[in-house]
Protein backbone atom coordinates (compact mmCIF):
# COMPACT_ATOMS: atom_id res chain seq x y z
CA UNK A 1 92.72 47.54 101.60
CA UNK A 2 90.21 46.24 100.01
CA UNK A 3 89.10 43.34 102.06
CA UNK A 4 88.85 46.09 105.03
CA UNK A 5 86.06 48.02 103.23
CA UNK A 6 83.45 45.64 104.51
CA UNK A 7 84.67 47.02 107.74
CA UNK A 8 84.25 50.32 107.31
CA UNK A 9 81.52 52.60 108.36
CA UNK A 10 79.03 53.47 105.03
CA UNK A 11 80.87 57.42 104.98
CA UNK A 12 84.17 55.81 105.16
CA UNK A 13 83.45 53.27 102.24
CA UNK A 14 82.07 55.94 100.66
CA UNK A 15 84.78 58.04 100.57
CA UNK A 16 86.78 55.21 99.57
CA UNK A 17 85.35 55.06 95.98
CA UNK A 18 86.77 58.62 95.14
CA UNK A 19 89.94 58.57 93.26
CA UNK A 20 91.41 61.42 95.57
CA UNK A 21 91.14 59.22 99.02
CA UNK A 22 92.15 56.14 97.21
CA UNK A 23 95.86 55.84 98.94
CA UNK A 24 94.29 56.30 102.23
CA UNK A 25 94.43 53.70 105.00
CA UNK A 26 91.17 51.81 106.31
CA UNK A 27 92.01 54.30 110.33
CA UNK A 28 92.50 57.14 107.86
CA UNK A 29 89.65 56.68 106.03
CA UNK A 30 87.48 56.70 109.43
CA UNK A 31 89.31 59.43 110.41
CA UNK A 32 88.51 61.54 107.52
CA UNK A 33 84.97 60.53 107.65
CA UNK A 34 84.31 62.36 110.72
CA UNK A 35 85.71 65.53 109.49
CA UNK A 36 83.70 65.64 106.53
CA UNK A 37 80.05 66.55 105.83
CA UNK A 38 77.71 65.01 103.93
CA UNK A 39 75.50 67.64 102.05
CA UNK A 40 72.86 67.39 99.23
CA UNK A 41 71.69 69.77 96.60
CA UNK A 42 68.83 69.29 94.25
CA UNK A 43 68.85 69.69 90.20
CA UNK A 44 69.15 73.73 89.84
CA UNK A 45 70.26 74.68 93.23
CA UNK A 46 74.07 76.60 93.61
CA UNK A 47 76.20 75.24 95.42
CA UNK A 48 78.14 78.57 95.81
CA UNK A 49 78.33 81.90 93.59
CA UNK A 50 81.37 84.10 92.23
CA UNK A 51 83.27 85.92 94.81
CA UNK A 52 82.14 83.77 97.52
CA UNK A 53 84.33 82.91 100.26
CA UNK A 54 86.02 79.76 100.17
CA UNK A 55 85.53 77.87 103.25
CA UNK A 56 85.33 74.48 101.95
CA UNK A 57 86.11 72.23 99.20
CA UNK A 58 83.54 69.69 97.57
CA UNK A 59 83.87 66.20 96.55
CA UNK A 60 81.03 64.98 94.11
CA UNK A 61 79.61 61.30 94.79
CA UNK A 62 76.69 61.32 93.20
CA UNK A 63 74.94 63.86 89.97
CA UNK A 64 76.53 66.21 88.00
CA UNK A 65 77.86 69.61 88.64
CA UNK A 66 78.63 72.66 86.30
CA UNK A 67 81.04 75.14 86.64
CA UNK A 68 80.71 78.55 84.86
CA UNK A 69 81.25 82.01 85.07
CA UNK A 70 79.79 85.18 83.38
CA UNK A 71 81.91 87.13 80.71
CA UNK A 72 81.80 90.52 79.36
CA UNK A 73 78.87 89.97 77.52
CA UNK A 74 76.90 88.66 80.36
CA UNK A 75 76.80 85.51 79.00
CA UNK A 76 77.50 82.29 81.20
CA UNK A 77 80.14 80.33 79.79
CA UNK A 78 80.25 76.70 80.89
CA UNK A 79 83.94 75.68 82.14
CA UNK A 80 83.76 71.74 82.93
CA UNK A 81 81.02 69.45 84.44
CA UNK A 82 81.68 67.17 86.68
CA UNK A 83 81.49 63.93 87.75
CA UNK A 84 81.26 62.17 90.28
CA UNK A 85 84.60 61.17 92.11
CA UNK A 86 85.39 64.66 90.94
CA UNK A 87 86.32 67.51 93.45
CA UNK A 88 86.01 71.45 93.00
CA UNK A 89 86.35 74.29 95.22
CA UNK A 90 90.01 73.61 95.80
CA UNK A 91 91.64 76.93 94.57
CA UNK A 92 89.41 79.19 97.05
CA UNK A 93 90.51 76.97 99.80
CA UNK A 94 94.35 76.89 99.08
CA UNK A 95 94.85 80.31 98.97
CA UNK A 96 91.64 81.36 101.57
CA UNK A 97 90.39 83.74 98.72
CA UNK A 98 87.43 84.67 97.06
CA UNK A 99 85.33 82.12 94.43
CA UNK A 100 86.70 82.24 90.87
CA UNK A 101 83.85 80.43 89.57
CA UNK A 102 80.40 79.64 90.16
CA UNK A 103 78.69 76.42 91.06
CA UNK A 104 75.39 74.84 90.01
CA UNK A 105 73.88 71.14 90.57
CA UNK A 106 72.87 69.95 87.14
CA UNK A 107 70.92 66.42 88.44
CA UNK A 108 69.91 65.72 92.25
CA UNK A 109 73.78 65.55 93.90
CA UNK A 110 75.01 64.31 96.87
CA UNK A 111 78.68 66.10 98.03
CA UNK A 112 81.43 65.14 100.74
CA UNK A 113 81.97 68.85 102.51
CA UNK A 114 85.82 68.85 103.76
CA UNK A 115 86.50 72.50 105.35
CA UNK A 116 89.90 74.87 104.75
CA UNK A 117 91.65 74.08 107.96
CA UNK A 118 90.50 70.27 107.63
CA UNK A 119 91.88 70.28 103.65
CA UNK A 120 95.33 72.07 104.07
CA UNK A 121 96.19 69.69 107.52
CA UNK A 122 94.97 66.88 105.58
CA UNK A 123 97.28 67.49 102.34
CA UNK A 124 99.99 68.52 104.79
CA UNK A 125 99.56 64.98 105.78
CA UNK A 126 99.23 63.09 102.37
CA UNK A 127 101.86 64.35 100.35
CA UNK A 128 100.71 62.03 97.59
CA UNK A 129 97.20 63.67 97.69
CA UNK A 130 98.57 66.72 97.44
CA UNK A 131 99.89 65.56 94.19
CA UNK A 132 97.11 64.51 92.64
CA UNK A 133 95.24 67.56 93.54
CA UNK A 134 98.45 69.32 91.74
CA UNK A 135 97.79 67.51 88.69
CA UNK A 136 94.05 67.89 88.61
CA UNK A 137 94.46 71.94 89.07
CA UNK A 138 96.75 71.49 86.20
CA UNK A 139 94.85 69.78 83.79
CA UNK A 140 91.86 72.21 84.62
CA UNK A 141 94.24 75.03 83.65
CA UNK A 142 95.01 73.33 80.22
CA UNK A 143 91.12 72.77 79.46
CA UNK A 144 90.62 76.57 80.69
CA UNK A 145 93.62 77.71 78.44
CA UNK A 146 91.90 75.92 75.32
CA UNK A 147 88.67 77.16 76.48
CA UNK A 148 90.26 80.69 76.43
CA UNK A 149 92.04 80.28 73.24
CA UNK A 150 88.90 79.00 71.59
CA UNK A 151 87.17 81.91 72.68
CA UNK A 152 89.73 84.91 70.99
CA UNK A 153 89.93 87.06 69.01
CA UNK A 154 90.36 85.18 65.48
CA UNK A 155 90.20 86.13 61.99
CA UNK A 156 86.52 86.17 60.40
CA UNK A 157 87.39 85.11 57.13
CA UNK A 158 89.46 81.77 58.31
CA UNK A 159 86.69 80.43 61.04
CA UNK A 160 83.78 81.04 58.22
CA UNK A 161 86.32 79.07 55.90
CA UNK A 162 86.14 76.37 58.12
CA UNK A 163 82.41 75.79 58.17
CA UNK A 164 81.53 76.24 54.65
CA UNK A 165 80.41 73.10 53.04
CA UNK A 166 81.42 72.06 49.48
CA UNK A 167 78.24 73.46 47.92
CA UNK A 168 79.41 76.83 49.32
CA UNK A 169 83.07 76.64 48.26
CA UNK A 170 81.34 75.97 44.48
CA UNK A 171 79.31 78.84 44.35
CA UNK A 172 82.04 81.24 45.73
CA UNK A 173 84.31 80.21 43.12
CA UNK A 174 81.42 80.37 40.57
CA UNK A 175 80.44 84.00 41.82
CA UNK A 176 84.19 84.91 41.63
CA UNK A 177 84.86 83.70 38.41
CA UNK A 178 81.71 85.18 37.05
CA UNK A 179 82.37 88.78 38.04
CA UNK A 180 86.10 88.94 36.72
CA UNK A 181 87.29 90.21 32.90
CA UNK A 182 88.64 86.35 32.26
CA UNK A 183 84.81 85.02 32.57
CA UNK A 184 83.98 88.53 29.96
CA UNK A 185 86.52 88.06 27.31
CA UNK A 186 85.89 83.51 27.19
CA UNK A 187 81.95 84.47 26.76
CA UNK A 188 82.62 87.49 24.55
CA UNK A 189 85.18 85.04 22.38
CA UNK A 190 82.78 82.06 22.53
CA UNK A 191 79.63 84.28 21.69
CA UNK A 192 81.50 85.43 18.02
CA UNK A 193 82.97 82.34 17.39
CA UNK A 194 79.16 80.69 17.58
CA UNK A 195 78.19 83.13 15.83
CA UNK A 196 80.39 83.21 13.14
CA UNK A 197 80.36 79.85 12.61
CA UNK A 198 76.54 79.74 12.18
CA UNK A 199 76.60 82.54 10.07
CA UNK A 200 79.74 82.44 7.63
CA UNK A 201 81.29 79.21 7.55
CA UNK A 202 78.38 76.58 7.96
CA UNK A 203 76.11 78.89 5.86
CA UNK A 204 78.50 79.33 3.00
CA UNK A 205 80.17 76.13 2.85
CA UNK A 206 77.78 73.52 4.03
CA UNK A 207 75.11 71.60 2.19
CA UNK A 208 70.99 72.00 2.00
CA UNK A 209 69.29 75.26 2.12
CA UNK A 210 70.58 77.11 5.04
CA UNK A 211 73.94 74.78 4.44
CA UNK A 212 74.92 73.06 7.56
CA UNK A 213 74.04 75.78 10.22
CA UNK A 214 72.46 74.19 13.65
CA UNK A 215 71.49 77.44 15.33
CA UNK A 216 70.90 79.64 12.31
CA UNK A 217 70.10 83.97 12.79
CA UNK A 218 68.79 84.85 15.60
CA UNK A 219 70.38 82.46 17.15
CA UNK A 220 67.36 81.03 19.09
CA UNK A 221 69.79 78.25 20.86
CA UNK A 222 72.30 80.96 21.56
CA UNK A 223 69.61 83.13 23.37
CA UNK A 224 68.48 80.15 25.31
CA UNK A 225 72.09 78.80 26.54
CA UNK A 226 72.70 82.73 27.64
CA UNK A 227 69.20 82.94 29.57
CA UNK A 228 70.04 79.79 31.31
CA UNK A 229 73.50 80.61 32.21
CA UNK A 230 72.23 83.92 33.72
CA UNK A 231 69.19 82.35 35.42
CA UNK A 232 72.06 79.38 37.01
CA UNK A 233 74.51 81.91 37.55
CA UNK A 234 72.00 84.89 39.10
CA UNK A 235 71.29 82.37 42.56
CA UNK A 236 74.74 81.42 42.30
CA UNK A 237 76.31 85.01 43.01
CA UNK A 238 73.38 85.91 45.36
CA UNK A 239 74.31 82.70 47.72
CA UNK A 240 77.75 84.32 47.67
CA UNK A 241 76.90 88.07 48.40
CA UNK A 242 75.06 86.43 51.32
CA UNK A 243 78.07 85.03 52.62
CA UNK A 244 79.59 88.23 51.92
CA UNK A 245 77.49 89.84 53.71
CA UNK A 246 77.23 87.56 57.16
CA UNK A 247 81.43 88.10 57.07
CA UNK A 248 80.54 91.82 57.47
CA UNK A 249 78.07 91.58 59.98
CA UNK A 250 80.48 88.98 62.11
CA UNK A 251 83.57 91.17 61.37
CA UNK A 252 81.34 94.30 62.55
CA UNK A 253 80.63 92.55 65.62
CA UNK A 254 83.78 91.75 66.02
CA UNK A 255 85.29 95.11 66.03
CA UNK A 256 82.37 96.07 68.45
CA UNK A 257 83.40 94.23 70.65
CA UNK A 258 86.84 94.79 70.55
CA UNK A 259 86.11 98.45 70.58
CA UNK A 260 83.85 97.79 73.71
CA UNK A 261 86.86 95.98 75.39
CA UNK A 262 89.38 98.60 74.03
CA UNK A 263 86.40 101.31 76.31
CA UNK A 264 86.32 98.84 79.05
CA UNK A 265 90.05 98.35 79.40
CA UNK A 266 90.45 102.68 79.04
CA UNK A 267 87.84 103.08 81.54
CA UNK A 268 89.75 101.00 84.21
CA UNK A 269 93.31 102.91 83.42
CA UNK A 270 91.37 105.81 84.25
CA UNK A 271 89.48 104.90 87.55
CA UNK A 272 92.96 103.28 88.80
CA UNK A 273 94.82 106.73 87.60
CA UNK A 274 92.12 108.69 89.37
CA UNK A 275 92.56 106.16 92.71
CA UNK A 276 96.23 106.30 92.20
CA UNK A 277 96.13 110.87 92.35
CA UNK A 278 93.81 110.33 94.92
CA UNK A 279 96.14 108.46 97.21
CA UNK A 280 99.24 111.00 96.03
CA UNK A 281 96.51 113.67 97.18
CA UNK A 282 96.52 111.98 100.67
CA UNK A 283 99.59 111.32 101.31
CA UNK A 284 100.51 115.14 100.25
CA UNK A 285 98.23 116.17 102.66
CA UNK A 286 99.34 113.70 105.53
CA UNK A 287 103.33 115.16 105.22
CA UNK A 288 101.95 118.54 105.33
CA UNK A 289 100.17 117.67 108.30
CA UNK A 290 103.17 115.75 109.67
CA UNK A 291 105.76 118.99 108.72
CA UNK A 292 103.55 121.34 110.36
CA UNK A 293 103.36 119.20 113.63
CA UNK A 294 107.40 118.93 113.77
CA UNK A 295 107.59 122.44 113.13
CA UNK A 296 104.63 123.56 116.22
CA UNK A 297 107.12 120.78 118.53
CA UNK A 298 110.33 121.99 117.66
CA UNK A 299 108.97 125.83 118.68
CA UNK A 300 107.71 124.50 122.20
CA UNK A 301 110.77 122.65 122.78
CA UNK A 302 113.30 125.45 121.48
CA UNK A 303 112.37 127.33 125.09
CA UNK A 304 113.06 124.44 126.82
CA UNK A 305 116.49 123.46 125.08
CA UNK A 306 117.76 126.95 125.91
CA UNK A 307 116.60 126.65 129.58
CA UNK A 308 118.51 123.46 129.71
CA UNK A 309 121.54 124.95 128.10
CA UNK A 310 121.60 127.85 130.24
CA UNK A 311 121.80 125.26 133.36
CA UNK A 312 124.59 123.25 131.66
CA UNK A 313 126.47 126.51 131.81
CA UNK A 314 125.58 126.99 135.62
CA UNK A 315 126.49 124.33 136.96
CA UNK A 316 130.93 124.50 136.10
CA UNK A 317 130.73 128.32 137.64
CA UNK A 318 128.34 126.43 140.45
CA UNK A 319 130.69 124.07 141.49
CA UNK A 320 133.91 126.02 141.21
CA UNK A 321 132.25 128.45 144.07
CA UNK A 322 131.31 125.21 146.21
CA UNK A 323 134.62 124.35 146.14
CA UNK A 324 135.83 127.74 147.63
CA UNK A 325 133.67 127.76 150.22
CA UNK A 326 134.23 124.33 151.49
CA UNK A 327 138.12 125.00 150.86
CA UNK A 328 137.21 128.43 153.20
CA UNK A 329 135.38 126.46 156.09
CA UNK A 330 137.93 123.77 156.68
CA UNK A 331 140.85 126.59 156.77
CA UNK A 332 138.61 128.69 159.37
CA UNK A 333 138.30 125.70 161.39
CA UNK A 334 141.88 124.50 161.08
CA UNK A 335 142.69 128.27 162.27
CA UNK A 336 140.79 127.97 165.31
CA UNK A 337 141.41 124.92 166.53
CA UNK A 338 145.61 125.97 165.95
CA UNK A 339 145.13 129.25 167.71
CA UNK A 340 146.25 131.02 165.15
CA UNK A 341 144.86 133.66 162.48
CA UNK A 342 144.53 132.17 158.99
CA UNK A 343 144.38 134.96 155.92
CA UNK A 344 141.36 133.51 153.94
CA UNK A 345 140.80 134.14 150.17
CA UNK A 346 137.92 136.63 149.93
């Protein structure tokens, strides 16, 4: 197919260089290019908003597109940008539904505009570009999916875990061994034995004046190891509270916002409950109206039943005397015509 391209008109070539026409035939190709419309969008514009209807998909040649949507927190969240060879618009125009997403040109583009009815006879024809649009809707579900998954609910504690550096991993376990009763009874132990051994044991049994003691009472080199270790350890445990206290304010957030959804989520039980009595209220009222227009027919037709009864009863005794008096007239005339006197039933 390849040495027909030169061949081909410049929208057919075109649409040649997209992965999803690539199986198509040089007359196909032609064919297709005089369905399609060629549209351009400049850097900024949107292509087509959320809840739009979907009368078209898009096939990017040229730029960049981005597809987001809004969430809760009125935030727009970015799902994929694409390139070009890419196509979007696809689910709208499958099932003939509203716009799941939004759609925004990121650089100058230039799109190939196939509509619904033009899309669904054309995969109806391609099988095998049905398939690849298959797998393409698929794998945009999987990067959704992540994106979603990415995006939960997840334990404060574990994602700060995550990002803290080794610096911060140091100073926590500093800050956590400094404020428990092992770090108290080590300094407490290593505080008397210093000082017992400067004072007793070096004093009394070592040589030279003050015998052998190197920190001698008051213990200047004592005082100065403890002011360092509290000046070292002081920005130590407040680079740990701060942590501390950025967990709280995430965790807080957190629960606001699950809260908020929690609210959200009530809310919406409610206004379908309330829609839901509303309709029970309705149809309540419609079999009332229903029961009381059966009952108003069945009294107007009651009369009419009877009536009709009445001449279904009539019309046995009505016949019986028909047949008497037609039995009566052929004896009269049989009489007459035999000269003779008949005795006729009264």
């Amino acid at each position: 197919m390849s040495a027909d391209l030169t061949k081909l008109s410049e929208e057919a070539q075109s649409l040649a260089r997209v992965p999803l026409f690539k199986r198509l035939e040089a007359h196909e190709l032609e064919h297709l290019a005089e369905e399609i419309d060629q549209v351009n969008y400049k850097a900024g514009e949107t292509i087509f908003h959320e809840h739009d209807h979907g009368d078209a998909l898009y096939v990017l040649e040229e730029g960049s597109v981005r597809i987001w949507v809004v969430d809760e927190d009125v935030n727009e969240v970015t799902l994929a940008e694409l390139k070009p060879g890419e196509f979007f618009g696809e689910l709208a125009v499958l099932d003939r539904g509203e716009r799941s997403t939004n759609a925004t040109a990121i650089t100058d583009i230039h799109l190939h505009r196939l509509s619904s009815d033009d899309f669904q006879q054309f995969l109806i024809e391609h099988p095998d570009c049905a398939i690849d649009v298959i797998c393409e809707i698929g794998a945009r579900m999987r990067q959704t999916n992540q994106l979603v998954s990415q995006r939960a609910s997840r334990n404060v504690n574990v994602e700060m875990e995550r990002q803290f550096t080794f610096g911060e991993r140091v100073a926590d376990r500093v800050a956590s061994f400094g404020g428990s009763w092992t770090f108290i009874f080590i300094y407490s132990g290593a505080l008397l034995i210093w000082m017992a051994l400067n004072t007793f044991f070096l004093g009394y049994y070592g040589h030279g004046e003050n015998g052998a003691q190197f920190d001698p009472y008051p213990y200047i080199l004592l005082n100065l190891m403890l002011s360092m270790t509290a000046a070292m350890q002081a920005p130590i445990i407040m680079m740990s509270q701060n942590r501390a206290a950025e967990k709280d304010r995430l965790a807080a957030e957190q629960d606001f916002k699950v809260n908020l959804k929690s609210e959200l989520m009530l809310e919406e039980l409610i206004r379908k409950q309330r829609a839901r009595d509303t309709q029970m209220d309705q149809l309540n009222s419609a079999l009332t109206a229903l029961e009381t227009r059966l009952a108003k027919n069945s009294q107007s037709v009651s009369p009419q039943i009877g009536k009709a009864r009445r001449a279904q009863s009539l019309c046995p005794f009505l016949i019986r005397r028909g047949v008497n008096l037609l039995i009566t007239v052929i004896c009269a005339l049989g009489c007459r015509s035999a000269g003779a006197r008949c005795c006729l039933p009264a």
